[in-house]
Protein backbone atom coordinates (compact mmCIF):
# COMPACT_ATOMS: atom_id res chain seq x y z
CA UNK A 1 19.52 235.03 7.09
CA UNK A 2 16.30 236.04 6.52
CA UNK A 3 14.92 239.34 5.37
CA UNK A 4 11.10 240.47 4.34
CA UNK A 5 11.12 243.57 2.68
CA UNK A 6 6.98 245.22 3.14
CA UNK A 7 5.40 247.84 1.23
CA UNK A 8 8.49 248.29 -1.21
CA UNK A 9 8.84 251.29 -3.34
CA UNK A 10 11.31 252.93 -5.80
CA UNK A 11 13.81 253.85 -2.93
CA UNK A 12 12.36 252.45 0.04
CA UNK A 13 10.99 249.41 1.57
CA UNK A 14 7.43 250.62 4.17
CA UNK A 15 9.24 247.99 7.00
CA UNK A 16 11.97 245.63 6.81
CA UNK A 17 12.09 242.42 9.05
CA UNK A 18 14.61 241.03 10.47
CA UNK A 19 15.77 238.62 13.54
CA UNK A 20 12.16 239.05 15.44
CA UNK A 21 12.68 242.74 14.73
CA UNK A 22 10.05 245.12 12.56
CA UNK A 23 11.91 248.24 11.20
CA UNK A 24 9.91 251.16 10.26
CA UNK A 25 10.45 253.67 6.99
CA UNK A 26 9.59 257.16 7.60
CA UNK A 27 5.87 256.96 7.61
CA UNK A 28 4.29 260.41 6.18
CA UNK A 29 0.67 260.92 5.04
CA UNK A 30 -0.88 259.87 1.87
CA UNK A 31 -2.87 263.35 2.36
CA UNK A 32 -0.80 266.66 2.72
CA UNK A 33 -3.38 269.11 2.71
CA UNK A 34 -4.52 267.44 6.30
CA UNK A 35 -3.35 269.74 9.65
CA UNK A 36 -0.81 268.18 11.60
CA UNK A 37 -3.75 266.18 13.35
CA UNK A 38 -5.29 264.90 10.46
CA UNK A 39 -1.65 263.81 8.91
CA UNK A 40 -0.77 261.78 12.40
CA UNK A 41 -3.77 259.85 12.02
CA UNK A 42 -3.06 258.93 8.52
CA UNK A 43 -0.21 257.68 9.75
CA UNK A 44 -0.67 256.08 12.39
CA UNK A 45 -3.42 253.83 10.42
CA UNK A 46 -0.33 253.29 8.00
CA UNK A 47 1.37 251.84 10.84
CA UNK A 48 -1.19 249.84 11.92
CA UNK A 49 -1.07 248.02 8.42
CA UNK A 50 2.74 247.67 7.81
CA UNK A 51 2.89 246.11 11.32
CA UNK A 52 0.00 243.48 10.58
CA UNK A 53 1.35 242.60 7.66
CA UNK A 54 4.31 241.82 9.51
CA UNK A 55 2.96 240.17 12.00
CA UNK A 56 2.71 242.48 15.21
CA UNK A 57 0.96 245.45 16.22
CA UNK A 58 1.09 248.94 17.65
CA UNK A 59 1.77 246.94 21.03
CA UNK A 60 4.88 245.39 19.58
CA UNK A 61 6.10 248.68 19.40
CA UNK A 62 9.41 249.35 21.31
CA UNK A 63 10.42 253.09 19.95
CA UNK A 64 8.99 255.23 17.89
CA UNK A 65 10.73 258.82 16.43
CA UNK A 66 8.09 261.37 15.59
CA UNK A 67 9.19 264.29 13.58
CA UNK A 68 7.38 267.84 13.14
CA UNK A 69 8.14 270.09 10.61
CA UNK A 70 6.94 272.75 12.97
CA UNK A 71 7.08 271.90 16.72
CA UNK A 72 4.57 274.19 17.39
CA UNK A 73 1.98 271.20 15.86
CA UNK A 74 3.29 268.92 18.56
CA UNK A 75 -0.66 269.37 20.60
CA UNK A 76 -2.20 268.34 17.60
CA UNK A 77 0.27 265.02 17.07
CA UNK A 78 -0.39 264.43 20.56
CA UNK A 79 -4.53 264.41 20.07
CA UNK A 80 -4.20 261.87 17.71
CA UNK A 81 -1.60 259.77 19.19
CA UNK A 82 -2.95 259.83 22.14
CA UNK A 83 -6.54 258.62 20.86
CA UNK A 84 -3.86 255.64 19.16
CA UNK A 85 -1.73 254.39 21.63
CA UNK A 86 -2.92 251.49 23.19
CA UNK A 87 -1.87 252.72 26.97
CA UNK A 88 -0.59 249.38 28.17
CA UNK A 89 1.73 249.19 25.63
CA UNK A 90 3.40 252.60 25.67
CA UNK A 91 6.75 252.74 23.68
CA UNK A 92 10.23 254.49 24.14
CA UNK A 93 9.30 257.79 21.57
CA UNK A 94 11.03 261.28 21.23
CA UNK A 95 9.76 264.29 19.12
CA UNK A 96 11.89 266.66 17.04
CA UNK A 97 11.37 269.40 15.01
CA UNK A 98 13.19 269.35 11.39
CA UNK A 99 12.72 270.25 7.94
CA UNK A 100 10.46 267.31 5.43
CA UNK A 101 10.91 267.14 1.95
CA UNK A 102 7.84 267.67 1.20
CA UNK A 103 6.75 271.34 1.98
CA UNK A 104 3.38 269.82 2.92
CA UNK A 105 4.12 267.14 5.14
CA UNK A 106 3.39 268.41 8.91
CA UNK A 107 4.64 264.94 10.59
CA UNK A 108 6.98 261.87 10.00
CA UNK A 109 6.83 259.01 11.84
CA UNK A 110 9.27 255.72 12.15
CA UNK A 111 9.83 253.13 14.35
CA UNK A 112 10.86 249.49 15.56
CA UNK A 113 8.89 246.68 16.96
CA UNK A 114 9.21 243.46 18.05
CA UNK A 115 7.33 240.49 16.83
CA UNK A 116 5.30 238.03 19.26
CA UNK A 117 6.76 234.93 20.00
CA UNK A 118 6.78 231.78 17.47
């Protein structure tokens, strides 16, 4: 069985992969004093490098969980992620509003992927 571990930190690994299979951490942004917009593209760019370095891309993406701290930011998540998604590629993604441990995190963002073919 093999198992890459990407992007590892004290309690977390960024993406763990596994069986063809990219598994996103909770992706929030290196920047907290960005608006909700700002934040999601932060993000999203940190997605865009955990995937590459496992070996996909944003249109690997199967599902993706986006959460708001305030759901009321959800039209400025959507700006950005709508200048991000690559529109032939569209994954499964849902939105919910919940509480982030850190008071200035806006969004959080995981997901899974698949990897390309060998």
């Amino acid at each position: 069985m093999t198992i890459r571990r990407l992007a590892e930190e004290a309690r977390l690994s960024g993406a763990v992969v596994h069986a063809g299979v990219v598994y996103l951490a909770g992706q929030v942004a290196d920047d907290a004093t960005l608006d909700a917009e700002g934040q999601t593209a932060d993000i999203l760019a940190q997605i865009d490098a955990l995937l590459a370095a496992a070996g996909t891309s944003k249109a690997g993406l199967l599902s993706v969980t986006v959460v708001l701290a305030d759901i009321a930011d959800a039209p400025a998540m959507n700006r950005a992620w709508d200048r991000w998604l690559d529109p032939a590629a569209k994954p499964a993604r849902m939105t919910i509003q919940a509480p982030l441990v850190d008071p200035g995190w806006k969004v959080e963002i995981t997901g899974i992927a698949a990897l390309p073919p060998a």
